[in-house]
C-alpha atoms as a PDB file:
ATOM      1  CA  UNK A   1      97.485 105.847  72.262  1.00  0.00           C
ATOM      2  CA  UNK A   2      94.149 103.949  71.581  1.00  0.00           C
ATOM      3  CA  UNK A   3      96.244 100.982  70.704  1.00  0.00           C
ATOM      4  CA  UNK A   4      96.755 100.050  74.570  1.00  0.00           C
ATOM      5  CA  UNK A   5      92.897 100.144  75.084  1.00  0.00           C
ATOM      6  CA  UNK A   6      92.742  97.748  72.258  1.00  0.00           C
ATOM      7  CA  UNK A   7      95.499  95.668  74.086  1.00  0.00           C
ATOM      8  CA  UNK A   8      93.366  95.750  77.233  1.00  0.00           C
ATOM      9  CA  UNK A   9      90.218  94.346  75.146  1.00  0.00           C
ATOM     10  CA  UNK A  10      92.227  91.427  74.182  1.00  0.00           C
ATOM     11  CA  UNK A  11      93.821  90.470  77.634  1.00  0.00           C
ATOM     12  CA  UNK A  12      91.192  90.824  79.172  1.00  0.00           C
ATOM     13  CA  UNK A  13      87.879  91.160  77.351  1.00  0.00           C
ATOM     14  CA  UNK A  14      88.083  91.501  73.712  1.00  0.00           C
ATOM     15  CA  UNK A  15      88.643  87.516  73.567  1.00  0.00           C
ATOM     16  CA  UNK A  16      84.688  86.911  71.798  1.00  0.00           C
ATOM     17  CA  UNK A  17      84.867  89.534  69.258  1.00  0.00           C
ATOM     18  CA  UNK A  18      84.764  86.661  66.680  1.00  0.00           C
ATOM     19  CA  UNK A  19      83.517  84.886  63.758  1.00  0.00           C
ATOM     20  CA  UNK A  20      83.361  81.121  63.446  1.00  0.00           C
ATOM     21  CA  UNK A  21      86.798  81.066  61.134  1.00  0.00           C
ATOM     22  CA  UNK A  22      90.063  82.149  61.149  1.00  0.00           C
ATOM     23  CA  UNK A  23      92.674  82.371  58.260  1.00  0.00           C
ATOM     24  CA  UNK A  24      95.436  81.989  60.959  1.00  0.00           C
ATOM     25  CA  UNK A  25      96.982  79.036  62.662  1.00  0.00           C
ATOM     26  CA  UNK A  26      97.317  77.911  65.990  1.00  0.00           C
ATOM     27  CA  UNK A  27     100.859  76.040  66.663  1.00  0.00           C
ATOM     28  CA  UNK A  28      99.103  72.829  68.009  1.00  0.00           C
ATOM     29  CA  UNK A  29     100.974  70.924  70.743  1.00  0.00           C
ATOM     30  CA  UNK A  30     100.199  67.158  69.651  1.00  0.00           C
ATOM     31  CA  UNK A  31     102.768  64.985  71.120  1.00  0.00           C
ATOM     32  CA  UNK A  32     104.008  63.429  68.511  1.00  0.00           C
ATOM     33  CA  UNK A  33     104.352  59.859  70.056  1.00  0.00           C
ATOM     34  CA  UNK A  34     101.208  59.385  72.436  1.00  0.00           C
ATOM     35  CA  UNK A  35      99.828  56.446  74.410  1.00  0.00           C
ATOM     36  CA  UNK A  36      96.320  55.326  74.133  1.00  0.00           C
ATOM     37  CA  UNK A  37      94.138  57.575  75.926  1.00  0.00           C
ATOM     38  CA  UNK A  38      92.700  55.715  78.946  1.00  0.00           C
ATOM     39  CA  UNK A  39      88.378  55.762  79.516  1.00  0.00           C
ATOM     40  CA  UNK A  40      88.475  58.358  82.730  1.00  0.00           C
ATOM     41  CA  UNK A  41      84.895  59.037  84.499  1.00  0.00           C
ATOM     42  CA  UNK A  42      83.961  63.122  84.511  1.00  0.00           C
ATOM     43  CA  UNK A  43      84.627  63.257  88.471  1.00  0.00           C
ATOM     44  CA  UNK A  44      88.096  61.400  87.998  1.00  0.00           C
ATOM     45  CA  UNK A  45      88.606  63.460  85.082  1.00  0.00           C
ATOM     46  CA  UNK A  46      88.178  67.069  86.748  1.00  0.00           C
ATOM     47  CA  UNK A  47      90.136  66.022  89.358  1.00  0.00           C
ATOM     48  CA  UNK A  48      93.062  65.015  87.717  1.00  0.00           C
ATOM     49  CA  UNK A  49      92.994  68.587  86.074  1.00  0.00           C
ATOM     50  CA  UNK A  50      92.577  70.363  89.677  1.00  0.00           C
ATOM     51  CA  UNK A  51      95.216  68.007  91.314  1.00  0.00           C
ATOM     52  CA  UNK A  52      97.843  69.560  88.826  1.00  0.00           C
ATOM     53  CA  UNK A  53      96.787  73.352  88.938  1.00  0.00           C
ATOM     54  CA  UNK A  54      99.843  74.879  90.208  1.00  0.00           C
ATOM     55  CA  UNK A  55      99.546  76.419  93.297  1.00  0.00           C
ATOM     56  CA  UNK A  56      99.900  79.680  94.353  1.00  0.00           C
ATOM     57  CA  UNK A  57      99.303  82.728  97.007  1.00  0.00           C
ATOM     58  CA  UNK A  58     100.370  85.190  94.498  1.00  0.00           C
ATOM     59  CA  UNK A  59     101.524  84.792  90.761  1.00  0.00           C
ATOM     60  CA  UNK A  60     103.807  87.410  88.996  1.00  0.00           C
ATOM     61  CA  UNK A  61     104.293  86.739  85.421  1.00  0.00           C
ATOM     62  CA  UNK A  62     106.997  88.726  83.195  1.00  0.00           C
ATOM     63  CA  UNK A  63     105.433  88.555  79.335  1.00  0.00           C
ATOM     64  CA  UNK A  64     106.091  89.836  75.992  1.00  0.00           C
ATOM     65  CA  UNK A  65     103.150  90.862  73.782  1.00  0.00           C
ATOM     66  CA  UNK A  66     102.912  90.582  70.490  1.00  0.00           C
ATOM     67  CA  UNK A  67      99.442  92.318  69.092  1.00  0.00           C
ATOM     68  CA  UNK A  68      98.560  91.316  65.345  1.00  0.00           C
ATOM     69  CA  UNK A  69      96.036  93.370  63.593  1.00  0.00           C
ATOM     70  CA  UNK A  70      94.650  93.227  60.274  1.00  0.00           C
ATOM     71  CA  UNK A  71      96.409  96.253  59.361  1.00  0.00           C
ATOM     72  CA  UNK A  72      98.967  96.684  61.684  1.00  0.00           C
ATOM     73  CA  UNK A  73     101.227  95.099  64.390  1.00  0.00           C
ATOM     74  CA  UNK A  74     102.549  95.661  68.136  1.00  0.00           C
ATOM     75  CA  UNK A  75     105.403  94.192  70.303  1.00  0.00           C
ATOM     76  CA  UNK A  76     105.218  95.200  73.959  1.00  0.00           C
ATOM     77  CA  UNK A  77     106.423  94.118  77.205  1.00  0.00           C
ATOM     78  CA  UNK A  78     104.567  93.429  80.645  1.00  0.00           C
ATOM     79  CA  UNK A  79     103.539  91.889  83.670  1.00  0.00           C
ATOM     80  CA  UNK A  80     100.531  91.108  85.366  1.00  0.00           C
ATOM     81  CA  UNK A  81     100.259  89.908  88.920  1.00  0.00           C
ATOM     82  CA  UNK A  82      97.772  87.661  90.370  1.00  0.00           C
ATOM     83  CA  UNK A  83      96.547  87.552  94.267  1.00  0.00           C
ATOM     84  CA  UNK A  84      94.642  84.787  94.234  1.00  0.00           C
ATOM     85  CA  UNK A  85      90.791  84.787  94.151  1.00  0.00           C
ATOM     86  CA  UNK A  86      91.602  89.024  95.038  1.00  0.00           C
ATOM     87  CA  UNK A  87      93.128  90.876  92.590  1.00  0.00           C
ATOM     88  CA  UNK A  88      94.263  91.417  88.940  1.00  0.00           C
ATOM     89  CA  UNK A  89      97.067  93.830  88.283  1.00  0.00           C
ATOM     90  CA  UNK A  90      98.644  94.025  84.885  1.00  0.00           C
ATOM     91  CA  UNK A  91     101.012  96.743  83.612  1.00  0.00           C
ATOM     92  CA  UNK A  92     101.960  97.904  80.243  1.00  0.00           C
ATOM     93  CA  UNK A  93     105.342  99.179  78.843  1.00  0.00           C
ATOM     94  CA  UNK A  94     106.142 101.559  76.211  1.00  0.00           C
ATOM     95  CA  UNK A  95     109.373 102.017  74.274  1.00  0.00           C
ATOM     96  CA  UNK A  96     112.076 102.440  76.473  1.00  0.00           C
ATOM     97  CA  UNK A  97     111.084 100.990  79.506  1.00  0.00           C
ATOM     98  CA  UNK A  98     108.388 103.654  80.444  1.00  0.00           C
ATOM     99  CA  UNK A  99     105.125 102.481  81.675  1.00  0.00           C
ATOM    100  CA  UNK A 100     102.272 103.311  79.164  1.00  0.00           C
ATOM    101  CA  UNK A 101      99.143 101.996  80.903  1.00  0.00           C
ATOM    102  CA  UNK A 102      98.184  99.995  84.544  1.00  0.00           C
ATOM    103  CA  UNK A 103      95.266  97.597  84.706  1.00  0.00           C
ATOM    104  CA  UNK A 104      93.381  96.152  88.167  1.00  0.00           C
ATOM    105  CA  UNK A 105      90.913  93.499  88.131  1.00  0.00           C
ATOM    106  CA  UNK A 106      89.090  93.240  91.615  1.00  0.00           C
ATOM    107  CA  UNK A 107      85.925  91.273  92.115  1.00  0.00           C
ATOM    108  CA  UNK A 108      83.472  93.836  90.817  1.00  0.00           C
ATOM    109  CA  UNK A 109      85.573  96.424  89.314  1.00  0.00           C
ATOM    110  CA  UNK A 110      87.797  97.040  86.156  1.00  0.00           C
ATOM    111  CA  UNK A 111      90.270  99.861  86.604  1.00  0.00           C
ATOM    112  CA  UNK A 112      92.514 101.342  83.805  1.00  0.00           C
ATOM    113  CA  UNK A 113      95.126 103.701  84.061  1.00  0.00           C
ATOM    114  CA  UNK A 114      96.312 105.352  80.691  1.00  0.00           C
ATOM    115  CA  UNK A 115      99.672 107.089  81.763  1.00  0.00           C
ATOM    116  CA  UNK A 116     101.244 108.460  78.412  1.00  0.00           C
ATOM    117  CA  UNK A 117      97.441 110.591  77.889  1.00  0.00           C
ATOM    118  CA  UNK A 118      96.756 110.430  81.969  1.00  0.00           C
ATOM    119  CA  UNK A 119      93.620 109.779  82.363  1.00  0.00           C
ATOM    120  CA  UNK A 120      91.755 106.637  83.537  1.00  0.00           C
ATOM    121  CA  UNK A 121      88.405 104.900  83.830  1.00  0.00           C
ATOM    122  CA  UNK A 122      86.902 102.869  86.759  1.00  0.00           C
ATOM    123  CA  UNK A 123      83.851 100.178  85.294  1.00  0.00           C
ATOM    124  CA  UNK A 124      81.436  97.376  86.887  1.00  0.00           C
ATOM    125  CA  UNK A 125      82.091  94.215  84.702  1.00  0.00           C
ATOM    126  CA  UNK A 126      78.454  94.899  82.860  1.00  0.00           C
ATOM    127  CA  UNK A 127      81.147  96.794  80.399  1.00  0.00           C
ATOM    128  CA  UNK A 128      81.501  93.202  78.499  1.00  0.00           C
ATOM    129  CA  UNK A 129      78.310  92.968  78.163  1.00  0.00           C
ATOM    130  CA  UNK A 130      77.363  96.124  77.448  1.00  0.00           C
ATOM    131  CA  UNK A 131      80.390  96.804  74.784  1.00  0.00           C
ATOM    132  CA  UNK A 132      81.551  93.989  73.666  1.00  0.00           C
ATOM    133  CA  UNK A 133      78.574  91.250  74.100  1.00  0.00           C
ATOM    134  CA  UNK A 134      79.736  89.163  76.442  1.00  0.00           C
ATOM    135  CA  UNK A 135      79.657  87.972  80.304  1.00  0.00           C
ATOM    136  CA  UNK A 136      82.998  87.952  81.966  1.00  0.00           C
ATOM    137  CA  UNK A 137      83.973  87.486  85.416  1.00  0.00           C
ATOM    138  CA  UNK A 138      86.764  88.147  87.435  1.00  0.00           C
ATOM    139  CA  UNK A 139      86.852  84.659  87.765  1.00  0.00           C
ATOM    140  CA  UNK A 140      87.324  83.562  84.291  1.00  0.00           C
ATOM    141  CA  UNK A 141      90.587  85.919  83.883  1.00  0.00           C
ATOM    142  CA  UNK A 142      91.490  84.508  86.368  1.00  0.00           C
ATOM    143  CA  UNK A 143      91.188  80.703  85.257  1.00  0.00           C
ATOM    144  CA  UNK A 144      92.538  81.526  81.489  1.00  0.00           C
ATOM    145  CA  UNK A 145      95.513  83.526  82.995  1.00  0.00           C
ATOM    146  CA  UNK A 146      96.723  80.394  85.331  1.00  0.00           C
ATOM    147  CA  UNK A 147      95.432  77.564  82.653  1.00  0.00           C
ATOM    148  CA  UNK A 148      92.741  76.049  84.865  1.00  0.00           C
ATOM    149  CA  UNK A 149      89.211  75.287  83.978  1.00  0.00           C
ATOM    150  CA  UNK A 150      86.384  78.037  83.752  1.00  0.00           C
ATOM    151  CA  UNK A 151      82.615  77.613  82.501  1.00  0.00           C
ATOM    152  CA  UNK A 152      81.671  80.466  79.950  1.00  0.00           C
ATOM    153  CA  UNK A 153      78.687  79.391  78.296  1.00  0.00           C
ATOM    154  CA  UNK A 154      76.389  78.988  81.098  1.00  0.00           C
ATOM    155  CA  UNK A 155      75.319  82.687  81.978  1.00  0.00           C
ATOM    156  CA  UNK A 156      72.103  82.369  83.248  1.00  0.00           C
ATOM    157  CA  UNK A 157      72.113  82.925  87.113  1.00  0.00           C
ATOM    158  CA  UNK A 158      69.182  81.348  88.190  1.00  0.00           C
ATOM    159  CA  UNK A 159      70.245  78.122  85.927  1.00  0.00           C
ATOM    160  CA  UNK A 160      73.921  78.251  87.950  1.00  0.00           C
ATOM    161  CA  UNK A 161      72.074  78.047  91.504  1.00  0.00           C
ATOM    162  CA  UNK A 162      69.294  75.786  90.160  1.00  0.00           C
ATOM    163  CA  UNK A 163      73.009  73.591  88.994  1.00  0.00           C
ATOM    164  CA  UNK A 164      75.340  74.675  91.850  1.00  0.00           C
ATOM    165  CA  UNK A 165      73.126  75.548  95.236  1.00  0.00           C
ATOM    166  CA  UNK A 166      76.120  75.229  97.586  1.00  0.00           C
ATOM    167  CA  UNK A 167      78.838  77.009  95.216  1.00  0.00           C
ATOM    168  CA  UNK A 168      80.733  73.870  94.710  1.00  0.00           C
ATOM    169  CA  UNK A 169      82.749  74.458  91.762  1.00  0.00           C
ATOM    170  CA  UNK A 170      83.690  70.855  91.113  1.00  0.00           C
ATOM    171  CA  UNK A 171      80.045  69.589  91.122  1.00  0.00           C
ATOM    172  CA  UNK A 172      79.062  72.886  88.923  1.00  0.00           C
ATOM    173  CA  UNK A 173      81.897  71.582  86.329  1.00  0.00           C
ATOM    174  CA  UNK A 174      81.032  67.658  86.449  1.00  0.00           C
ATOM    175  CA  UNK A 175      77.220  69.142  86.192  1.00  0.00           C
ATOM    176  CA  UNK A 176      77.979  71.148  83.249  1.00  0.00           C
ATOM    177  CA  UNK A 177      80.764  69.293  81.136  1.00  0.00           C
ATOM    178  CA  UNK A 178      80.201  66.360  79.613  1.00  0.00           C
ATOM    179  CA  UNK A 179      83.803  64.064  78.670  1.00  0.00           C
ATOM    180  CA  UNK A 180      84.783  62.739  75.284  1.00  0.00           C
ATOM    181  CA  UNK A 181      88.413  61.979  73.727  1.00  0.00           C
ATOM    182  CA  UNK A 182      90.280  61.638  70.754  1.00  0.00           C
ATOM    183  CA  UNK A 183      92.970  59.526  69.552  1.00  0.00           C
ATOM    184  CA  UNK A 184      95.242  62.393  71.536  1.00  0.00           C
ATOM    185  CA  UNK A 185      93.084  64.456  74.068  1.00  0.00           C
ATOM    186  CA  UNK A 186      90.706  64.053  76.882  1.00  0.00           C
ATOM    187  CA  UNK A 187      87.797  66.812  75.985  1.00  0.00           C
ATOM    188  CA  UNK A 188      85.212  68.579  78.241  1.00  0.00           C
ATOM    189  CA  UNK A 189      82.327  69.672  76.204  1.00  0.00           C
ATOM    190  CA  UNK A 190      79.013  71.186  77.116  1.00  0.00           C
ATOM    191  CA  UNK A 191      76.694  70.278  74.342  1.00  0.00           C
ATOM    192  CA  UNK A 192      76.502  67.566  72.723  1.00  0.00           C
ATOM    193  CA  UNK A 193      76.292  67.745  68.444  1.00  0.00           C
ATOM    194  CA  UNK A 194      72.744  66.734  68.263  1.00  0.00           C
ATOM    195  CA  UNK A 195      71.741  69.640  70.571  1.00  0.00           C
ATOM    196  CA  UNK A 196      73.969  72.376  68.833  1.00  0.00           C
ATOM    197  CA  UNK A 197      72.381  71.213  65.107  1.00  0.00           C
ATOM    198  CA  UNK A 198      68.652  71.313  66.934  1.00  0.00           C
ATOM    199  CA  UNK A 199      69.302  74.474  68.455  1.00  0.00           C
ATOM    200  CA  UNK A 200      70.684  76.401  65.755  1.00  0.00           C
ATOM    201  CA  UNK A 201      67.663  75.088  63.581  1.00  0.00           C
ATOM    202  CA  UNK A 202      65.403  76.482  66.186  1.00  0.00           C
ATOM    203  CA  UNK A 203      67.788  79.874  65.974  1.00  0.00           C
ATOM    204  CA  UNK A 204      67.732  79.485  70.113  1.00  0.00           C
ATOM    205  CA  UNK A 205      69.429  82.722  71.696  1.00  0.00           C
ATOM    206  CA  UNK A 206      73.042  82.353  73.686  1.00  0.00           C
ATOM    207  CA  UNK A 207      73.952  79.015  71.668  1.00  0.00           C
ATOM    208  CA  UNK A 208      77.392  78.934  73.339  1.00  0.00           C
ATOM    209  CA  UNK A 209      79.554  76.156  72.986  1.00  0.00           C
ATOM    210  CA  UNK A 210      82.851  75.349  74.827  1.00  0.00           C
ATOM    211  CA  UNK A 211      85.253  72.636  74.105  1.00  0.00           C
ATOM    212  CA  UNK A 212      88.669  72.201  76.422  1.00  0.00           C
ATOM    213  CA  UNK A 213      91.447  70.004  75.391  1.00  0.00           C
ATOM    214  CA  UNK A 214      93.165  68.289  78.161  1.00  0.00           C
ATOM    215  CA  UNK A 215      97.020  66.193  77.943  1.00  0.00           C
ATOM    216  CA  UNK A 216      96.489  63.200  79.274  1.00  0.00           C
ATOM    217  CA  UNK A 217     100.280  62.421  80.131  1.00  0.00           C
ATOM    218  CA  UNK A 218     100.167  65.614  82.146  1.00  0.00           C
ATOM    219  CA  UNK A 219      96.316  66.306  82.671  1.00  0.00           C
ATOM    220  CA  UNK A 220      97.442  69.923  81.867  1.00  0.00           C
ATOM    221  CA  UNK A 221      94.557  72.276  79.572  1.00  0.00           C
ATOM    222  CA  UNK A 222      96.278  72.550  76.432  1.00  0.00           C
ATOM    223  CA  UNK A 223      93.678  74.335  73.990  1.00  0.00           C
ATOM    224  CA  UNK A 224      90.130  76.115  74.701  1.00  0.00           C
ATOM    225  CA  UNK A 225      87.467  76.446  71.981  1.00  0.00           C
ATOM    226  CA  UNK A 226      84.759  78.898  72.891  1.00  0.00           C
ATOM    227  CA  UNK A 227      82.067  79.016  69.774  1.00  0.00           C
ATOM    228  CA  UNK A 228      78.879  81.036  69.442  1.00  0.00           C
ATOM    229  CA  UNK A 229      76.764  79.627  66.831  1.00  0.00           C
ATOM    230  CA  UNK A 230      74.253  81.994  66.763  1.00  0.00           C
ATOM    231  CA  UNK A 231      75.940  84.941  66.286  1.00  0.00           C
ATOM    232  CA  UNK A 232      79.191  83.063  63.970  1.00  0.00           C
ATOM    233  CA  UNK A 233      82.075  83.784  66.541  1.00  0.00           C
ATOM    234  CA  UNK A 234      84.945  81.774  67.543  1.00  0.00           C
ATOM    235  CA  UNK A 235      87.892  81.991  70.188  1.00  0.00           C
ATOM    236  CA  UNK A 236      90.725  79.920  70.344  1.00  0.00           C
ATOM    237  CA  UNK A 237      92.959  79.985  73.247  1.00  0.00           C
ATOM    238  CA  UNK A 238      96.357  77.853  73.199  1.00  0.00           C
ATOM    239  CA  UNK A 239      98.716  77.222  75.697  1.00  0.00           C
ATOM    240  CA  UNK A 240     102.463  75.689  74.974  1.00  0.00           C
ATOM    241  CA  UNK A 241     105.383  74.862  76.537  1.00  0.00           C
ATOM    242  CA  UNK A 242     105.185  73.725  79.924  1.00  0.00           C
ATOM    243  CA  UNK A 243     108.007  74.008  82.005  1.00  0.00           C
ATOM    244  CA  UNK A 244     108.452  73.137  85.807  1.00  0.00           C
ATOM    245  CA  UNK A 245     107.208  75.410  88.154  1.00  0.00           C
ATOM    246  CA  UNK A 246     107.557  74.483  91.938  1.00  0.00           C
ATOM    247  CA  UNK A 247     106.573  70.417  91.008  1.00  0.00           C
ATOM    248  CA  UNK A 248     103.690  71.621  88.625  1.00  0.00           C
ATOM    249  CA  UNK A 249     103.919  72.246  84.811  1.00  0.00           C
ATOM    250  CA  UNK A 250     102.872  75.903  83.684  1.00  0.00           C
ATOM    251  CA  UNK A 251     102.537  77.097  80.230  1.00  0.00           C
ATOM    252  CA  UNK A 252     105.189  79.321  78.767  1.00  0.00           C
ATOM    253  CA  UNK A 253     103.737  80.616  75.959  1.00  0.00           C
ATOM    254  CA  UNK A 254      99.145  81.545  75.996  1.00  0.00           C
ATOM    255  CA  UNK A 255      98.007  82.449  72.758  1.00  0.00           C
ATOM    256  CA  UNK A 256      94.842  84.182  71.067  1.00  0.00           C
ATOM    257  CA  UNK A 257      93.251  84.178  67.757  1.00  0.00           C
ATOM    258  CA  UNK A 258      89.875  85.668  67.226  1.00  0.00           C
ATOM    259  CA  UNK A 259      88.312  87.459  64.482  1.00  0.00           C
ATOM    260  CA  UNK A 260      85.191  89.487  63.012  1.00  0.00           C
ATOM    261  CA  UNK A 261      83.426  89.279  59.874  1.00  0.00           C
ATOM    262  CA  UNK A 262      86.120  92.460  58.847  1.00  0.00           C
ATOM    263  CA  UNK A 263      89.260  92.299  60.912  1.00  0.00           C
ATOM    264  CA  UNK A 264      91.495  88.937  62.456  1.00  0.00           C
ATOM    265  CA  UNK A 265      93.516  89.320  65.831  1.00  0.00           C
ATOM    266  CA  UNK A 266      96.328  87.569  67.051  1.00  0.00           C
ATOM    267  CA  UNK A 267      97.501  87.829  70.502  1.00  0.00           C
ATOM    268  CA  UNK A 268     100.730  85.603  71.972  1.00  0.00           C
ATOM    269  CA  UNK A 269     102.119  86.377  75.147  1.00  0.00           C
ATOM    270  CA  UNK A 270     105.530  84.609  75.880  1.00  0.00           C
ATOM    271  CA  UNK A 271     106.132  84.430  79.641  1.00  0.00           C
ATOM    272  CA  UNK A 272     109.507  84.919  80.343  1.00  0.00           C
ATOM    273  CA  UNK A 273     109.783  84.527  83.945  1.00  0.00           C
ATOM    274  CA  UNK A 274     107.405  83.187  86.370  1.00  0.00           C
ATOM    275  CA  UNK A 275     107.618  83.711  90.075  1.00  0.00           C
ATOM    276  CA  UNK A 276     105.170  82.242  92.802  1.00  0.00           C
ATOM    277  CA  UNK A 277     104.743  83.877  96.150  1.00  0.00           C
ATOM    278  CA  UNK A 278     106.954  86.397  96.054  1.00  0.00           C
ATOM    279  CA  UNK A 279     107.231  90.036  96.638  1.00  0.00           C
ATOM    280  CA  UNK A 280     104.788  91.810  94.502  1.00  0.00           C
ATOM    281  CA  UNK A 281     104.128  95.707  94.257  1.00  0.00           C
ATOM    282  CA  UNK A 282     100.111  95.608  93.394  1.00  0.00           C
ATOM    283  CA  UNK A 283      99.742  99.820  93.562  1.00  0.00           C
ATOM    284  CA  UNK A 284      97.159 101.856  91.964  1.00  0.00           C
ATOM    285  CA  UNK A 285      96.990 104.870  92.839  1.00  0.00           C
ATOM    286  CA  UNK A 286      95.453 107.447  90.189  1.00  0.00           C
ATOM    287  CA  UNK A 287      96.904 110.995  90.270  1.00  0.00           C
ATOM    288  CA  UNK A 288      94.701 113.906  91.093  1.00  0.00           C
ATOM    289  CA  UNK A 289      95.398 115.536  87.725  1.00  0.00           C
ATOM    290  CA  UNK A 290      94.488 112.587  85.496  1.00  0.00           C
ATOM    291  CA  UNK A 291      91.513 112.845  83.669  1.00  0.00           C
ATOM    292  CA  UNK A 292      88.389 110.672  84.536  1.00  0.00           C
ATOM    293  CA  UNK A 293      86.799 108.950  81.423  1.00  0.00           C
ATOM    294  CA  UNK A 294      83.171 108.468  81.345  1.00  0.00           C
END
């Protein structure tokens, strides 16, 4: 069933396999009446955005997928789990309420579990880079999952200790970003237009840009841009329809659309039901007789 594998690439990897357009549309979510958008400073800015992450031990999300392809199209149902700043755990489910495939995220592992063909595979997180061309951490699931900020485009290690000696991540955001606005959104940006024009003269390697649209009635993320110019790829990542969660809004509905020079994806999950600190069942334990993929 090489159609959950795909699945897995786009929840949790397969979000930069893109070109620089789409033919698909995002359902934006404008206001449509807005106040003027007040001049914030970066620090006030950032922490206006923390201040309203909601907060949570341990996050358990209900979902329903829906998987467009260019050529074909999936509905399935889930849930992934969330122990905070831990652990990962998603699970899949085939037709009639079987389980089709289990997914854990730790710190420095991937681990996939396909249980309709049982077998499974265990990987470092070098397999974004080495199959699908680009750097993902635990941490950045992590972040787009729960609709808080994450920094993609700045890869280079040395630069992010040269930038962030004492790991703090609000001075390696304010460091990194760089705050505009529009007539509706407070933006984070981290280059500026004259540097993304100079630099894709120059044809400069790892030219990645990332824009993040923030609501300034709620200082909630409503939209993520991720753009390499170099290479002509695009991701889009929306979030809609914030309810109340324990005093804090949470998105209701996290959508994808990414694309390559042959094939478009679209990826929505609708949450259904979101529970904070509760009881979750995090298992993973791989039968003896599944088969170990290389």
């Amino acid at each position: 069933m090489k159609i959950l594998q795909h699945i897995l690439v786009f929840l949790i990897v397969g979000l930069f396999v893109l070109a620089c357009k789409t033919n698909k549309n995002v359902v934006s979510t404008k206001p449509t009446n807005y106040p003027k958008v007040k001049n914030y400073g970066i620090g006030k800015l950032i922490d206006s955005i923390t201040t309203n992450y909601i907060s949570y031990d341990t996050l358990s999300v209900k979902f329903k997928l829906k998987v467009d392809l260019s050529d074909e199209s999936h509905n399935i149902d889930g849930v992934f789990r969330i122990k905070k700043d831990s652990l990962i755990w998603i699970s899949l489910m085939a037709p009639l309420g079987i389980e089709a495939a289990r997914v854990m995220l730790t710190q420095d592992s991937i681990y996939f579990m396909n249980k309709l063909k049982k077998e499974y595979f265990i990987k470092p997180y070098s397999l974004f880079e080495n199959n699908y061309h680009v750097e993902l951490t635990f941490n950045d699931i992590q972040a787009i999952l729960s609709n808080q900020l994450f920094l993609f485009s700045e890869t280079d290690e040395d630069s992010n200790l040269e930038m962030n000696p004492n790991s703090n991540e609000r001075e390696y955001i304010k460091k990194t970003f760089f705050r505009d606005k529009d007539s509706i959104n407070y933006i984070l940006k981290t280059h500026r237009k004259h540097k993304i024009k100079r630099s894709i003269r120059r044809n400069t390697k790892d030219m990645i840009v990332e824009n993040i649209k923030i609501i300034p009635q709620t200082f909630k993320i409503n939209h993520i841009e991720i753009v390499d110019y170099i290479e002509n790829r695009k991701l889009d990542i929306e979030y809609q329809q914030f309810e109340n969660i324990n005093s804090k809004l949470f998105p209701k509905s996290l959508q994808f659309v990414i694309q390559d020079s042959l094939k478009t994806f679209q990826v929505q999950l609708e949450f259904s039901k979101v529970t904070i600190n509760g009881e979750s069942n995090l298992s993973f334990n791989i039968p003896n007789s599944y088969k170990r993929l290389p």
